[in-house]
C-alpha atoms as a PDB file:
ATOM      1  CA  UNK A   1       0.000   0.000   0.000  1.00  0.00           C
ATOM      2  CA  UNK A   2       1.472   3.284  -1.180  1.00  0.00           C
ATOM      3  CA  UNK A   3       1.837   6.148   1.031  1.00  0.00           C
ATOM      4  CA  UNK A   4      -0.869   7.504  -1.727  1.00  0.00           C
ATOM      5  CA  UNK A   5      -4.062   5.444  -0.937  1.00  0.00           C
ATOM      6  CA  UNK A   6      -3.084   5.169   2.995  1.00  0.00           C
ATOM      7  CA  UNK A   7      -5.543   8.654   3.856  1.00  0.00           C
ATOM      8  CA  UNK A   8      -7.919   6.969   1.202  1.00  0.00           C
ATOM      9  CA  UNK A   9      -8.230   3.607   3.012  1.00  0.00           C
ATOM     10  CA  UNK A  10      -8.250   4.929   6.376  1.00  0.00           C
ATOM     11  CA  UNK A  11     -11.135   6.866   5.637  1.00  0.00           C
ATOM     12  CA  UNK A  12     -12.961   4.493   3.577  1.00  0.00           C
ATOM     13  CA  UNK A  13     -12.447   2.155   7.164  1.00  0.00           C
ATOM     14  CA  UNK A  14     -13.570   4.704   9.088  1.00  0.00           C
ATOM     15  CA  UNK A  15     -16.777   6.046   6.586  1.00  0.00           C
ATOM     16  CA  UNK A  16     -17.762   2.043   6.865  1.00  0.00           C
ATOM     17  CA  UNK A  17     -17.692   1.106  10.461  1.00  0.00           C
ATOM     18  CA  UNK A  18     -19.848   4.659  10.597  1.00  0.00           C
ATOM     19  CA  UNK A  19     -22.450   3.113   7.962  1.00  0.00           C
ATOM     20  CA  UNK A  20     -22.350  -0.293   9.805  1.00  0.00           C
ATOM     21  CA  UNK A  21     -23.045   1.396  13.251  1.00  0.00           C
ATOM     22  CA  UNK A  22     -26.207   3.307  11.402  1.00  0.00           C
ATOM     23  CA  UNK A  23     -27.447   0.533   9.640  1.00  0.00           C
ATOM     24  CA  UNK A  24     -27.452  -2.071  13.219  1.00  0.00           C
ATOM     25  CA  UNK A  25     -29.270   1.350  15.113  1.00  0.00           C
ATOM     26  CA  UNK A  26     -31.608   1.773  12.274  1.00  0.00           C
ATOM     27  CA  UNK A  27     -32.760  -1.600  11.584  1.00  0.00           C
ATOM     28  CA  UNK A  28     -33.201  -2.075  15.585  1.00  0.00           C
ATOM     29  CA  UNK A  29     -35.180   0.991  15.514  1.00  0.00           C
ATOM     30  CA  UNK A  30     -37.299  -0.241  12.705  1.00  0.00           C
ATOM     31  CA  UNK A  31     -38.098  -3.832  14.031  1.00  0.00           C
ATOM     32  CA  UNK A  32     -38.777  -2.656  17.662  1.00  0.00           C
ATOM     33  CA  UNK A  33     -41.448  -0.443  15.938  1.00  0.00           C
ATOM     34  CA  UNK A  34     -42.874  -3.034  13.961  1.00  0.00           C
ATOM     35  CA  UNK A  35     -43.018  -4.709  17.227  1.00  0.00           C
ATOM     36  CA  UNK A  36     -45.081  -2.173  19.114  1.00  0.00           C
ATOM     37  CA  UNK A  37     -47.424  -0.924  15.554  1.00  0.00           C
ATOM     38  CA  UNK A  38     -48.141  -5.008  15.744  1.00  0.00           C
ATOM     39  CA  UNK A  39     -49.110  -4.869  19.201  1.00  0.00           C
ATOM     40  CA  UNK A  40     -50.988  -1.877  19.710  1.00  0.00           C
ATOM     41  CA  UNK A  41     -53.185  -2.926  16.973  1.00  0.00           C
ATOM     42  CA  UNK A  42     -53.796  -6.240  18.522  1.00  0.00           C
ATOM     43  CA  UNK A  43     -55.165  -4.795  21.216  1.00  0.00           C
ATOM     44  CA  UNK A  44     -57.633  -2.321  19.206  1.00  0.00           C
ATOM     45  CA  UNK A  45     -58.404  -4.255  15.938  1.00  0.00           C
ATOM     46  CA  UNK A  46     -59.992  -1.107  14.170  1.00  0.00           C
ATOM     47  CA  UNK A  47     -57.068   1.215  14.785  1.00  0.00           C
ATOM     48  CA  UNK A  48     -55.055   2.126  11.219  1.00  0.00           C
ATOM     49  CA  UNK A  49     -51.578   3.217  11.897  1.00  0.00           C
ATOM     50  CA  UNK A  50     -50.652   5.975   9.790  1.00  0.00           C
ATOM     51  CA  UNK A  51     -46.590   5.186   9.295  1.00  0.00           C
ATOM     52  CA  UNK A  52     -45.978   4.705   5.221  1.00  0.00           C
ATOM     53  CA  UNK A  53     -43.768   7.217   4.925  1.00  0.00           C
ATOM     54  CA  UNK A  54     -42.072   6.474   8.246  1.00  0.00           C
ATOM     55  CA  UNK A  55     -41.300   3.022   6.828  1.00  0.00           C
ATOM     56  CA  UNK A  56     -40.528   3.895   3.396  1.00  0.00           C
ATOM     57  CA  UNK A  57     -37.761   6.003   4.708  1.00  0.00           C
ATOM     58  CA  UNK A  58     -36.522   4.107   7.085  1.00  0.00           C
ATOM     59  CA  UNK A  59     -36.549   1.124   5.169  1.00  0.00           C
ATOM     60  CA  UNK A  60     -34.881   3.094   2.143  1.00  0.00           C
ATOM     61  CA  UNK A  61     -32.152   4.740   4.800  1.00  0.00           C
ATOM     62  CA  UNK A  62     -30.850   0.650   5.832  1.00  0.00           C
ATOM     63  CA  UNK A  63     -30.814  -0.163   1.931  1.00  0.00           C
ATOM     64  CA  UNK A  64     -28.911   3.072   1.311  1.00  0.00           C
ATOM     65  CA  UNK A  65     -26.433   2.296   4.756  1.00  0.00           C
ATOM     66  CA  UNK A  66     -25.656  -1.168   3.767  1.00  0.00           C
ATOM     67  CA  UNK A  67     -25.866  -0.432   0.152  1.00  0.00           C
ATOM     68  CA  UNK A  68     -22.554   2.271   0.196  1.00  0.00           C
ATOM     69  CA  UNK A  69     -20.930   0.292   2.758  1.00  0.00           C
ATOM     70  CA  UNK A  70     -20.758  -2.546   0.241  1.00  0.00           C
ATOM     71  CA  UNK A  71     -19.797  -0.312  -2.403  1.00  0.00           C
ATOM     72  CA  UNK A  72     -17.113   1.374  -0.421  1.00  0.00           C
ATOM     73  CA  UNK A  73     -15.600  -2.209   0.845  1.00  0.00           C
ATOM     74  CA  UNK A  74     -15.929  -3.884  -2.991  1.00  0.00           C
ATOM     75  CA  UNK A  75     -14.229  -0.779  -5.124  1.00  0.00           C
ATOM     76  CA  UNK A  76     -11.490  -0.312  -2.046  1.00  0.00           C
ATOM     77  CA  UNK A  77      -9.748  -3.505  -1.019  1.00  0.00           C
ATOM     78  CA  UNK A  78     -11.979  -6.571  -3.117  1.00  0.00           C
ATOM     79  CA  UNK A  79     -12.115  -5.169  -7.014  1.00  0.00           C
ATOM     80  CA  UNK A  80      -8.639  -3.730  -7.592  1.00  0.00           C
ATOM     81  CA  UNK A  81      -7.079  -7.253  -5.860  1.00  0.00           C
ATOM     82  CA  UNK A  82      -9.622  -9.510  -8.251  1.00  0.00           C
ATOM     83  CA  UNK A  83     -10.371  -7.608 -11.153  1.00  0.00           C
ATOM     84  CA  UNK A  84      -8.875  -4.495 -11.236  1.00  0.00           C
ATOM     85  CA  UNK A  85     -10.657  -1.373 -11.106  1.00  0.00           C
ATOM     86  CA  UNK A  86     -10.116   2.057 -12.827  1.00  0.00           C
ATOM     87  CA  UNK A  87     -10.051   5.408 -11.199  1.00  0.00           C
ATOM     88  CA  UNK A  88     -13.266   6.511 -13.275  1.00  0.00           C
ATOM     89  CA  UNK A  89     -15.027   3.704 -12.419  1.00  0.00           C
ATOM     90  CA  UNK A  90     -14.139   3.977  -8.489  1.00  0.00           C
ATOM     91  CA  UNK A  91     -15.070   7.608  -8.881  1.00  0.00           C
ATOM     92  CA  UNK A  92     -18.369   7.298 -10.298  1.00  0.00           C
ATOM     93  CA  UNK A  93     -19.396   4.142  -7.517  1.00  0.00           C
ATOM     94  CA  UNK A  94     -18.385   6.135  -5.065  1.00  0.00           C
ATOM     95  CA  UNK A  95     -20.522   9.267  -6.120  1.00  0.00           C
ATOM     96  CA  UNK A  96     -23.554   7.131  -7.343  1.00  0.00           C
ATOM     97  CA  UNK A  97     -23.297   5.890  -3.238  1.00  0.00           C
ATOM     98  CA  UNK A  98     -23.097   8.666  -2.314  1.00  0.00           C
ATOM     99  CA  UNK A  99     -26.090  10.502  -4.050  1.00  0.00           C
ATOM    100  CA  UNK A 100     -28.456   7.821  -3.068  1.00  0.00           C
ATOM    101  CA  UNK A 101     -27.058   8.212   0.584  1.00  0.00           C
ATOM    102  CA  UNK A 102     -28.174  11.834   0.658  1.00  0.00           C
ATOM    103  CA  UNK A 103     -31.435  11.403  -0.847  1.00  0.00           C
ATOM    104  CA  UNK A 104     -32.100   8.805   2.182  1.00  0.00           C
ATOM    105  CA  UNK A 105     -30.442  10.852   4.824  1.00  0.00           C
ATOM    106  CA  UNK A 106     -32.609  14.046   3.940  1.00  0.00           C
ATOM    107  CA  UNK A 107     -35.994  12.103   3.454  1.00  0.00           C
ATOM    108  CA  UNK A 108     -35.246  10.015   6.757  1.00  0.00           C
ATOM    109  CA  UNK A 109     -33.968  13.657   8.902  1.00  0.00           C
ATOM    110  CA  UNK A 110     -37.513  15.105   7.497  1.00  0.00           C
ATOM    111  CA  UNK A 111     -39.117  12.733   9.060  1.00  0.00           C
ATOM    112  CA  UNK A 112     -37.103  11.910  12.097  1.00  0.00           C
ATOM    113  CA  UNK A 113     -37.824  16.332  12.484  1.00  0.00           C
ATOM    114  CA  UNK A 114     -41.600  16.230  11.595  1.00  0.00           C
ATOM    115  CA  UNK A 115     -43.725  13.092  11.402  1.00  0.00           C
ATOM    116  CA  UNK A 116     -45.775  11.645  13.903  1.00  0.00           C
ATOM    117  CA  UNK A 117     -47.477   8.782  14.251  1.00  0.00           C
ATOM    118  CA  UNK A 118     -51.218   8.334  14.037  1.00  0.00           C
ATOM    119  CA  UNK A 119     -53.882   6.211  15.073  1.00  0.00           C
ATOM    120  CA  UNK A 120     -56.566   7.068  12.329  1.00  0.00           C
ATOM    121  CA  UNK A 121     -59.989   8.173  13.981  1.00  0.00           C
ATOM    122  CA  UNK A 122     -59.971   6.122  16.965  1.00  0.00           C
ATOM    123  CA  UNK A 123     -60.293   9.402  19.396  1.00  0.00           C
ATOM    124  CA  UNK A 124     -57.849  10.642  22.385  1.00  0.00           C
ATOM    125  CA  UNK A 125     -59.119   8.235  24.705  1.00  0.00           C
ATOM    126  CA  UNK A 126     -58.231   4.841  22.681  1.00  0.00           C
ATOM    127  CA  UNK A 127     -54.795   6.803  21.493  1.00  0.00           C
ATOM    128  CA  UNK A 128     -54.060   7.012  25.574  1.00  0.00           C
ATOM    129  CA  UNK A 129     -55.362   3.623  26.156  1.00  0.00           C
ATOM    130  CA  UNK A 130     -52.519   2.446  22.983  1.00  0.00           C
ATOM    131  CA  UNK A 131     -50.071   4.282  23.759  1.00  0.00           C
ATOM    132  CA  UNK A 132     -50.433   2.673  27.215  1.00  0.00           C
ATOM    133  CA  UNK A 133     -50.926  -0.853  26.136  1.00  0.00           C
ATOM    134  CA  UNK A 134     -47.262  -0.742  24.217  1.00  0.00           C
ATOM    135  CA  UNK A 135     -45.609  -1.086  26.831  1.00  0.00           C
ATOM    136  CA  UNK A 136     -45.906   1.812  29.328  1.00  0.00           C
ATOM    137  CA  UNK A 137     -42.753   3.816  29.072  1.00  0.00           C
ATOM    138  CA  UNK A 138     -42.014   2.464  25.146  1.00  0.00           C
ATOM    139  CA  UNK A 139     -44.694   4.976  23.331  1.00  0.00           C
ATOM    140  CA  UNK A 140     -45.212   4.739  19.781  1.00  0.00           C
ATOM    141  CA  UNK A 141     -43.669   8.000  19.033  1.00  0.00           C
ATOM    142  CA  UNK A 142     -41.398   7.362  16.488  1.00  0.00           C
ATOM    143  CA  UNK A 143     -39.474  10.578  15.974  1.00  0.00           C
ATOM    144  CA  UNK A 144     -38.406  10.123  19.766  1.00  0.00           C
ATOM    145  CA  UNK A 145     -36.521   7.230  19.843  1.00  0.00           C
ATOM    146  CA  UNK A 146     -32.861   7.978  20.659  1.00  0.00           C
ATOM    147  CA  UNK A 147     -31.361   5.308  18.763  1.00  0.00           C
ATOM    148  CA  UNK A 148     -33.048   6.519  15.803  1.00  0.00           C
ATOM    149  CA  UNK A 149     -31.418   9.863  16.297  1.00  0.00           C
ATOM    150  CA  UNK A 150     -28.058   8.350  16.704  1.00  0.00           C
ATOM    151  CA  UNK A 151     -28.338   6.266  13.787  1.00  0.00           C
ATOM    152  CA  UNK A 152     -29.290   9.300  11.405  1.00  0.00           C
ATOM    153  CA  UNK A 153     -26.222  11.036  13.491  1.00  0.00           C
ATOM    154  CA  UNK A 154     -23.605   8.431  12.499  1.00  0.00           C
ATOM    155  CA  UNK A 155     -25.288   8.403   8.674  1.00  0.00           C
ATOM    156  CA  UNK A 156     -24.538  12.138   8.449  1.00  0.00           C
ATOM    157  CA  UNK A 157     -20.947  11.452   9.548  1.00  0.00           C
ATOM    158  CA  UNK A 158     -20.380   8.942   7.641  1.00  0.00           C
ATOM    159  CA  UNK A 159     -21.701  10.974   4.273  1.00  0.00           C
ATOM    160  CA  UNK A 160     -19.393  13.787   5.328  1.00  0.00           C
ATOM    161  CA  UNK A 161     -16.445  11.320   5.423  1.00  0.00           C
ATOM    162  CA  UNK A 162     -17.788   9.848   1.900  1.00  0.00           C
ATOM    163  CA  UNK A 163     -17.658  13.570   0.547  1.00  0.00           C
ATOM    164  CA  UNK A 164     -14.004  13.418   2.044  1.00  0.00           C
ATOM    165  CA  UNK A 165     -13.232   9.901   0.024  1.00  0.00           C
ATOM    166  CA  UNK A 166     -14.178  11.641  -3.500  1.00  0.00           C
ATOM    167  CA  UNK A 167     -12.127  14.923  -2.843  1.00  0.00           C
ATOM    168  CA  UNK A 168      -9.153  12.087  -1.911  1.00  0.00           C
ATOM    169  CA  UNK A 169      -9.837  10.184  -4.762  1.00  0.00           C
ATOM    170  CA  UNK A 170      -9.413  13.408  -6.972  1.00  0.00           C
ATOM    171  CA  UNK A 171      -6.760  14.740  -5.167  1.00  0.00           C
ATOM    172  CA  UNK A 172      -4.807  11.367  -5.442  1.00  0.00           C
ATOM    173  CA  UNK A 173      -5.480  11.223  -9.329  1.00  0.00           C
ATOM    174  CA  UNK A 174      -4.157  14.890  -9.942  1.00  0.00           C
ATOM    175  CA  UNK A 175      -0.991  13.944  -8.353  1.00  0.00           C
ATOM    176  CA  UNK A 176      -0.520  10.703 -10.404  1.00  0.00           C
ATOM    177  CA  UNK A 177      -1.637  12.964 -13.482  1.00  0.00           C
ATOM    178  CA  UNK A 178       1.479  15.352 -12.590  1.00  0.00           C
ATOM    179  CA  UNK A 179       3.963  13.044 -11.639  1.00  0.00           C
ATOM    180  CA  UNK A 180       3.641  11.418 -14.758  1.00  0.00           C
ATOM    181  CA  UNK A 181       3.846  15.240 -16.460  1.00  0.00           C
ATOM    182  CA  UNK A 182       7.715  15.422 -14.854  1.00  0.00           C
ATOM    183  CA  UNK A 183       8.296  11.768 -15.972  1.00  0.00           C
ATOM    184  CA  UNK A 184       7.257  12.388 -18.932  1.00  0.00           C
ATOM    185  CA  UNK A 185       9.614  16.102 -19.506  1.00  0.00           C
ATOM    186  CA  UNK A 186      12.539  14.407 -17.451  1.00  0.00           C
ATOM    187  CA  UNK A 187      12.992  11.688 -19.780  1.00  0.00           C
ATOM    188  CA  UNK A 188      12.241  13.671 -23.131  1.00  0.00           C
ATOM    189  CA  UNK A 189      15.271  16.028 -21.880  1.00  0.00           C
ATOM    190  CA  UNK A 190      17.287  13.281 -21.444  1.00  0.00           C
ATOM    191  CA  UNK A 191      16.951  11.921 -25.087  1.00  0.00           C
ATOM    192  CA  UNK A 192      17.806  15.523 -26.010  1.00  0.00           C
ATOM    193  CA  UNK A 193      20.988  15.452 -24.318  1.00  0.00           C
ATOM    194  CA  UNK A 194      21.922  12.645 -25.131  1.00  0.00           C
ATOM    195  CA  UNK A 195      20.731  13.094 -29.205  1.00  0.00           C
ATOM    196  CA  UNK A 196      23.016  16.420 -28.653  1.00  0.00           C
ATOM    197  CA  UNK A 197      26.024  14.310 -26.803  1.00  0.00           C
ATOM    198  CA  UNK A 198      25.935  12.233 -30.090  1.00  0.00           C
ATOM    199  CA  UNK A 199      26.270  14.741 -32.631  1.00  0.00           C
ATOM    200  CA  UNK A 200      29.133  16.533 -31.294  1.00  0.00           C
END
């Protein structure tokens, strides 16, 4: 490993164990509300919980997580050992990643910020009465849940270290680009001198 791709790889470590961490607190946040949705309409048959776009989003934000993690893992240390990999194609993983990560992390922060969840017109009574029958202290108040929070957190983090991987990846190719430049003038003044060495 050249002294090159060492920044590269150590963030592309770092921006995974970051998606990893989002994707466990997201998908636990997800199934523990599935959990409580399935039981709170147990106990009042007739009660329509109004969550699509709070599972869309979520839902969408784990695909998205495990999605660039993947992407990050393959195009850094499994495709340029099997295959090979160019610095285009790296590039344009990378950014695809990491414009599909942004849609996610906007749609799931809006509703993280603003949505609530309903009960559809069962009245304030039967709303108390569900939100008690949950399991007392776990309400079904989605945009509450700390780990959700954390998990959007560490997602943000993790797409401002992704941001940091493309500049690198840039940054690294304009170097190679220049190095080669000098190569390139170094040698084609040598065959000068030495086509001038010649003739005299």
């Amino acid at each position: 490993m050249s002294n090159n791709h060492l920044p590269i790889t150590i963030t592309t470590i770092t921006v995974t164990l970051l998606f990893l961490a989002s994707f466990s607190l997201t998908t636990y946040t997800l199934t523990t509300y599935l959990h409580l949705a399935h039981t709170a309409t147990s106990l009042v048959p007739k009660a329509i919980i109004h969550d699509t776009g709070i599972l869309a989003t979520t839902s969408y934000h784990i695909f998205t997580t495990i999605l660039t993690s993947v992407t990050l893992i393959t195009t850094t240390f499994l495709f340029p050992r099997i295959i090979g990999i160019k610095w285009i194609q790296k590039t344009l993983l990378t950014s695809l990643a990491t414009l599909l990560l942004t849609t996610s992390l906007l749609a799931y922060t809006i509703i993280l910020a603003t949505r609530k969840v309903s009960f559809g017109d069962v009245g304030p009574h039967v709303t108390v009465y569900l939100d008690e029958g949950v399991g007392g202290e776990k309400r079904l108040v989605y945009r509450d849940d700390g780990r959700a929070v954390a998990g959007l957190v560490l997602g943000w983090v993790g797409w401002l270290g992704m941001i940091i991987v493309c500049g690198l990846l840039v940054v690294t190719r304009q170097g190679k680009s220049e190095g080669r430049g000098e190569v390139g003038m170094d040698s084609k003044k040598e065959v000068e001198e030495s086509s001038r060495t010649e003739s005299v």
